[in-house]
N, C-alpha and C. Protein backbone atom coordinates (compact mmCIF):
# COMPACT_ATOMS: atom_id res chain seq x y z
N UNK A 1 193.50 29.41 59.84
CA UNK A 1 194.26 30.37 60.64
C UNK A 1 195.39 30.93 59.79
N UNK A 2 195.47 31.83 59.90
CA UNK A 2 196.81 32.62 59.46
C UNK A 2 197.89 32.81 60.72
N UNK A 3 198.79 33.34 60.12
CA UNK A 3 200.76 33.68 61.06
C UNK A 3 200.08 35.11 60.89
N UNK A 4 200.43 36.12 61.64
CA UNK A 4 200.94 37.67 61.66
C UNK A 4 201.27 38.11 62.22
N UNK A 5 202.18 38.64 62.13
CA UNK A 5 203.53 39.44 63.08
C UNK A 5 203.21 41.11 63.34
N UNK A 6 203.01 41.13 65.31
CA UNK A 6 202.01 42.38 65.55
C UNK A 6 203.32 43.11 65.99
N UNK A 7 203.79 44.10 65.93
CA UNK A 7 204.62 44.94 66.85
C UNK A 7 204.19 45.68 68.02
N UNK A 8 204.30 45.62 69.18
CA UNK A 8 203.23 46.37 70.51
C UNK A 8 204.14 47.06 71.25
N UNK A 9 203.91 48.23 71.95
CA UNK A 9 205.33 48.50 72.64
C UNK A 9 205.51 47.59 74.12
N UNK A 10 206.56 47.54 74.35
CA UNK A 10 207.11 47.02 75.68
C UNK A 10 205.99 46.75 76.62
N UNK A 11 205.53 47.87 77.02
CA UNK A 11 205.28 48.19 78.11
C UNK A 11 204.15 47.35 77.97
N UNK A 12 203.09 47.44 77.03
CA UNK A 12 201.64 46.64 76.32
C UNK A 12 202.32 45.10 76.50
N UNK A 13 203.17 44.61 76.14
CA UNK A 13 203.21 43.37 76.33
C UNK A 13 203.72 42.51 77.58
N UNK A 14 204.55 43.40 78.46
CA UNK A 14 204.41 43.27 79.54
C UNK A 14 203.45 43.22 80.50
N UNK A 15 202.00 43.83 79.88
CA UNK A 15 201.23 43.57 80.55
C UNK A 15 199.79 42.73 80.30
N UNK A 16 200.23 42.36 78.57
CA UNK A 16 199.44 41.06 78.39
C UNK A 16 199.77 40.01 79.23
N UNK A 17 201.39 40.01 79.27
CA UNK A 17 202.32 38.60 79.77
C UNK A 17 201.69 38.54 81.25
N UNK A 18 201.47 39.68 81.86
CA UNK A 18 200.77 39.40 83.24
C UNK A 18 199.24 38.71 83.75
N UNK A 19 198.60 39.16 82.39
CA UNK A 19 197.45 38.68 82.27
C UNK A 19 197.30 37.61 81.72
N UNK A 20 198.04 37.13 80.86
CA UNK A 20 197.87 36.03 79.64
C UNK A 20 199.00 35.38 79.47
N UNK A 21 199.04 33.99 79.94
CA UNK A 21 200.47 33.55 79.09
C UNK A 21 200.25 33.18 77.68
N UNK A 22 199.74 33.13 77.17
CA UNK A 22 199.26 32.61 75.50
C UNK A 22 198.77 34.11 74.73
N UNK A 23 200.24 34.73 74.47
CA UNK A 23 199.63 35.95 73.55
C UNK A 23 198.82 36.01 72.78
N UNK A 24 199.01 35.35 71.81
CA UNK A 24 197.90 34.65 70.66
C UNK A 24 196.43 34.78 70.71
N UNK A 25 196.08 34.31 72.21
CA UNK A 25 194.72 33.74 72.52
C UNK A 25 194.87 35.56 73.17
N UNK A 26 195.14 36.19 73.96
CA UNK A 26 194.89 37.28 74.19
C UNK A 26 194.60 38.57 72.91
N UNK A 27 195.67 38.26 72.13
CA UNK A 27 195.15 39.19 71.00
C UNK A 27 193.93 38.75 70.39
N UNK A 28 193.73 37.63 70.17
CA UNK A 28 192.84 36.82 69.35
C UNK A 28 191.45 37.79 69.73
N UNK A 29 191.05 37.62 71.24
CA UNK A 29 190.34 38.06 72.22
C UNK A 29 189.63 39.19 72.14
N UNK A 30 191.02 40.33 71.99
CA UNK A 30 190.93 41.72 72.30
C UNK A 30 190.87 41.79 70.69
N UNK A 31 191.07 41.79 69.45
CA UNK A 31 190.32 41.55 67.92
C UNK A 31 189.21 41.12 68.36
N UNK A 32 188.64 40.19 68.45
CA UNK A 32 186.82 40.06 68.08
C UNK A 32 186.39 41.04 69.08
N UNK A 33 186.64 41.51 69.74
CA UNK A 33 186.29 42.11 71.10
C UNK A 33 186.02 43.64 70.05
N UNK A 34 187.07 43.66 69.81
CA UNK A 34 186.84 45.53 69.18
C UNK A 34 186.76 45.51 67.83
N UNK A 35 186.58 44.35 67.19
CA UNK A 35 185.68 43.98 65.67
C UNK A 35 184.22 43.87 66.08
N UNK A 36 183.66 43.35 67.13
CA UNK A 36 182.10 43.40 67.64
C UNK A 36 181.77 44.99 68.00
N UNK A 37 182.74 45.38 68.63
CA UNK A 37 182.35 46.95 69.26
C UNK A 37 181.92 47.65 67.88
N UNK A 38 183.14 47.49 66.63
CA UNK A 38 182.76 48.28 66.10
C UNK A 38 181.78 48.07 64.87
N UNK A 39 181.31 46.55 64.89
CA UNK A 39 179.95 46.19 63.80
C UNK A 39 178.91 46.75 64.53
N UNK A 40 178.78 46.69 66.06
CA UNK A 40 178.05 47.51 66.51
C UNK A 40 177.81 48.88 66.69
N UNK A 41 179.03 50.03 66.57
CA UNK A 41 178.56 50.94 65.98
C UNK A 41 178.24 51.21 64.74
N UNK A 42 178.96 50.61 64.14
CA UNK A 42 178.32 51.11 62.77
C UNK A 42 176.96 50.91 62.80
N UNK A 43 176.48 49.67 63.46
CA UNK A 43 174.84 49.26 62.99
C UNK A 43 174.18 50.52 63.80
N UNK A 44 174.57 50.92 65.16
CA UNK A 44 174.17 52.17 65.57
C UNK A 44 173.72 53.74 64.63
N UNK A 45 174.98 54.19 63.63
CA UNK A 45 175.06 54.72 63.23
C UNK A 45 173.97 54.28 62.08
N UNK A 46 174.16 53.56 61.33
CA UNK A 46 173.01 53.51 60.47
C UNK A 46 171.27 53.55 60.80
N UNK A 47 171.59 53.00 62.30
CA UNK A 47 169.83 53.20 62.61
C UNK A 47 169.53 54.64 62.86
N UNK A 48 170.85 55.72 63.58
CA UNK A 48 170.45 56.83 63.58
C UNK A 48 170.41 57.51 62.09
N UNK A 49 171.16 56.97 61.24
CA UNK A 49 171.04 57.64 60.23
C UNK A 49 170.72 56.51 58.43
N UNK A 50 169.04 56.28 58.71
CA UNK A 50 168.79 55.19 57.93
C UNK A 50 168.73 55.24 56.40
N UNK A 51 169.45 54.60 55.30
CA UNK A 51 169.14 54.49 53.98
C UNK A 51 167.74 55.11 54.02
N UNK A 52 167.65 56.06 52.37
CA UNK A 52 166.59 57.01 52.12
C UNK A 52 165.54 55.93 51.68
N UNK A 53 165.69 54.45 51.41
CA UNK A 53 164.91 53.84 51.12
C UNK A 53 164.33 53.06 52.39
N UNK A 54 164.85 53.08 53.08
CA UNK A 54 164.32 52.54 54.23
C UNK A 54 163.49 53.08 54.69
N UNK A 55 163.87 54.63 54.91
CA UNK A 55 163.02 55.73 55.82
C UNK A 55 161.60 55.74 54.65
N UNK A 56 161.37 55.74 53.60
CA UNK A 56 160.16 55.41 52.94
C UNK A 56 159.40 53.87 53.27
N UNK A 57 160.19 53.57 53.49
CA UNK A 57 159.44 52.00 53.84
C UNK A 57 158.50 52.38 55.03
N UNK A 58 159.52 52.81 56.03
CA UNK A 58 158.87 53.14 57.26
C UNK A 58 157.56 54.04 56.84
N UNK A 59 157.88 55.00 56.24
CA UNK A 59 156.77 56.19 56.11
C UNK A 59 155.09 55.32 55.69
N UNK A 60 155.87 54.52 54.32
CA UNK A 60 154.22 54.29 53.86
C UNK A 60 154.06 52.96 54.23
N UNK A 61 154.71 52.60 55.10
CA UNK A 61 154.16 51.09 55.80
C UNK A 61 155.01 50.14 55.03
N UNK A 62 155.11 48.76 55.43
CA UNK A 62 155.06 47.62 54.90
C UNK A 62 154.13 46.97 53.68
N UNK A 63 153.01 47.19 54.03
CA UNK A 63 151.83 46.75 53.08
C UNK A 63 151.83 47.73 51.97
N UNK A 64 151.75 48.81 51.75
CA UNK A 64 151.83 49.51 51.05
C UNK A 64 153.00 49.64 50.12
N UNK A 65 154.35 49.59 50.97
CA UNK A 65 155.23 49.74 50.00
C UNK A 65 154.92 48.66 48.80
N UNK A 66 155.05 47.28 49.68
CA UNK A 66 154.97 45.86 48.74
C UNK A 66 153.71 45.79 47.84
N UNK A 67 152.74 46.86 48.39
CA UNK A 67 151.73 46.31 47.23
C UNK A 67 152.05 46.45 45.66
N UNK A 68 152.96 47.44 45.15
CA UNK A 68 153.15 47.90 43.66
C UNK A 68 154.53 47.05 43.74
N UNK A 69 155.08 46.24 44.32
CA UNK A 69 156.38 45.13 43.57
C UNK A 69 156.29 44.07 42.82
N UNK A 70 154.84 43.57 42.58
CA UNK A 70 154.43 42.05 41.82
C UNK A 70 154.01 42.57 40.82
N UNK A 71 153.09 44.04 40.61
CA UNK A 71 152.56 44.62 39.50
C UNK A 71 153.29 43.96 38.31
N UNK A 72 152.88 42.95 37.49
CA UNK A 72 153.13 42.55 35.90
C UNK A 72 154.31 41.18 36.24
N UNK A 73 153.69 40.53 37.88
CA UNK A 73 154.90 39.56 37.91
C UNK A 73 154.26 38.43 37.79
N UNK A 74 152.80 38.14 38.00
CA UNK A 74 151.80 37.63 38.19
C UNK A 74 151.86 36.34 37.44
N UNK A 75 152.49 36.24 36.08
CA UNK A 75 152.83 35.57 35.27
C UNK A 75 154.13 34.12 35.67
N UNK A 76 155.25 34.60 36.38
CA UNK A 76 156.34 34.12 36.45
C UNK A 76 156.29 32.58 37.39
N UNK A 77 155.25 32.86 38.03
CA UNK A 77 155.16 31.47 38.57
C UNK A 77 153.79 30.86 38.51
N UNK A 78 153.64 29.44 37.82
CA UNK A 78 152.26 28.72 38.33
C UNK A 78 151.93 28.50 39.38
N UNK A 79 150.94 29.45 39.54
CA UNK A 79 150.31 28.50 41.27
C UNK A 79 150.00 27.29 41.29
N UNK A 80 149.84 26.26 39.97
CA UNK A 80 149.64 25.07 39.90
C UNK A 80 150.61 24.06 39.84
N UNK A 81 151.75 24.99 39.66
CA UNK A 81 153.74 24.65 39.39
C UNK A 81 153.96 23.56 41.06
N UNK A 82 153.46 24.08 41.79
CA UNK A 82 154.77 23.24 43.02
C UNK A 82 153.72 22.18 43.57
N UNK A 83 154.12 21.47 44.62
CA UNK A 83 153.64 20.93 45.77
C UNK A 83 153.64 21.50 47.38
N UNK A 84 152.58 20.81 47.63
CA UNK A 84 152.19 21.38 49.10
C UNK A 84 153.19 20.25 49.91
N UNK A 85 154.20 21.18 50.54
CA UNK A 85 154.99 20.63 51.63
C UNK A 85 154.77 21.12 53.23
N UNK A 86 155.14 20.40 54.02
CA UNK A 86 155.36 20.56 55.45
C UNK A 86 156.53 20.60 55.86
N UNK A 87 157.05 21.03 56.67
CA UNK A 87 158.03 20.64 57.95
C UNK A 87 157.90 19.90 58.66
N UNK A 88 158.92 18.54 58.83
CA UNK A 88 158.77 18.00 60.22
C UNK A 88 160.04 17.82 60.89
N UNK A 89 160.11 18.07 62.12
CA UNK A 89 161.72 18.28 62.87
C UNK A 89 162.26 16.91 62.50
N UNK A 90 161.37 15.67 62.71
CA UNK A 90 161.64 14.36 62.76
C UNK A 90 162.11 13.87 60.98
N UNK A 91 161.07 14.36 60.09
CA UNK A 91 161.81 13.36 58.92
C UNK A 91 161.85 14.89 57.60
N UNK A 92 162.38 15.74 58.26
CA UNK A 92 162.27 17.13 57.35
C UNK A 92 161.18 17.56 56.33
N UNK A 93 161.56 17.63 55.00
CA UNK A 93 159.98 18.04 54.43
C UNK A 93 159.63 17.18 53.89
N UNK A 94 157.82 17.35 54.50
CA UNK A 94 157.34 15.89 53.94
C UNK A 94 156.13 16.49 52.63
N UNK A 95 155.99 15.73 51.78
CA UNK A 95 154.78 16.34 50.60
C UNK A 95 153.48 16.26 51.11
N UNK A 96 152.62 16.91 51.29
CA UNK A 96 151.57 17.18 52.24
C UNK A 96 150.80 16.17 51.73
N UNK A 97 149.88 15.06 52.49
CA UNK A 97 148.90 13.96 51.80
C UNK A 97 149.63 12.82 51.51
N UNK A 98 150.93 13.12 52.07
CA UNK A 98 151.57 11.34 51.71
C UNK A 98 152.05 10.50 52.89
């Protein structure tokens, strides 16, 4: 947590004090409150108006875009390199066959 010292006029804090005895927790409140409003417009704004790379994604699909990104990568990992793992909620990842 941080200290910061807000200046509000009169009248505004007279009428937190009616609503709120714990200024703090009221500003606190009304910040995430209109920090959410506005991550949400922005994310608005970007869906109406999407990165030029995105709007190609969309155009030639998913499959398509990704098919030319591994071109000459083919090399970088052994498929013979790892082990076959699982998930289990109970004892996390287990090595598959043991």
């Amino acid at each position: 947590m941080k200290r910061v010292t807000v200046t509000l006029p009169d009248d505004i804090v007279k009428e937190i004090d009616r609503w709120e005895s714990n200024r703090s927790r009221f500003v606190l409140v009304a910040t995430e409150r209109e920090l959410e409003l506005r991550r949400r417009q922005e994310l608005e704004r970007s869906l109406r108006n999407p990165h030029p790379e995105s709007s190609r994604v969309a155009e030639a699909g998913i499959e398509e875009w990704g098919s030319d990104r591994n071109q000459g990568d083919e090399d970088l990992l052994g498929s013979h390199a790892g082990r076959a793992v699982r998930w289990s909620p109970d004892a996390g990842w287990q090595v598959e066959g043991s």
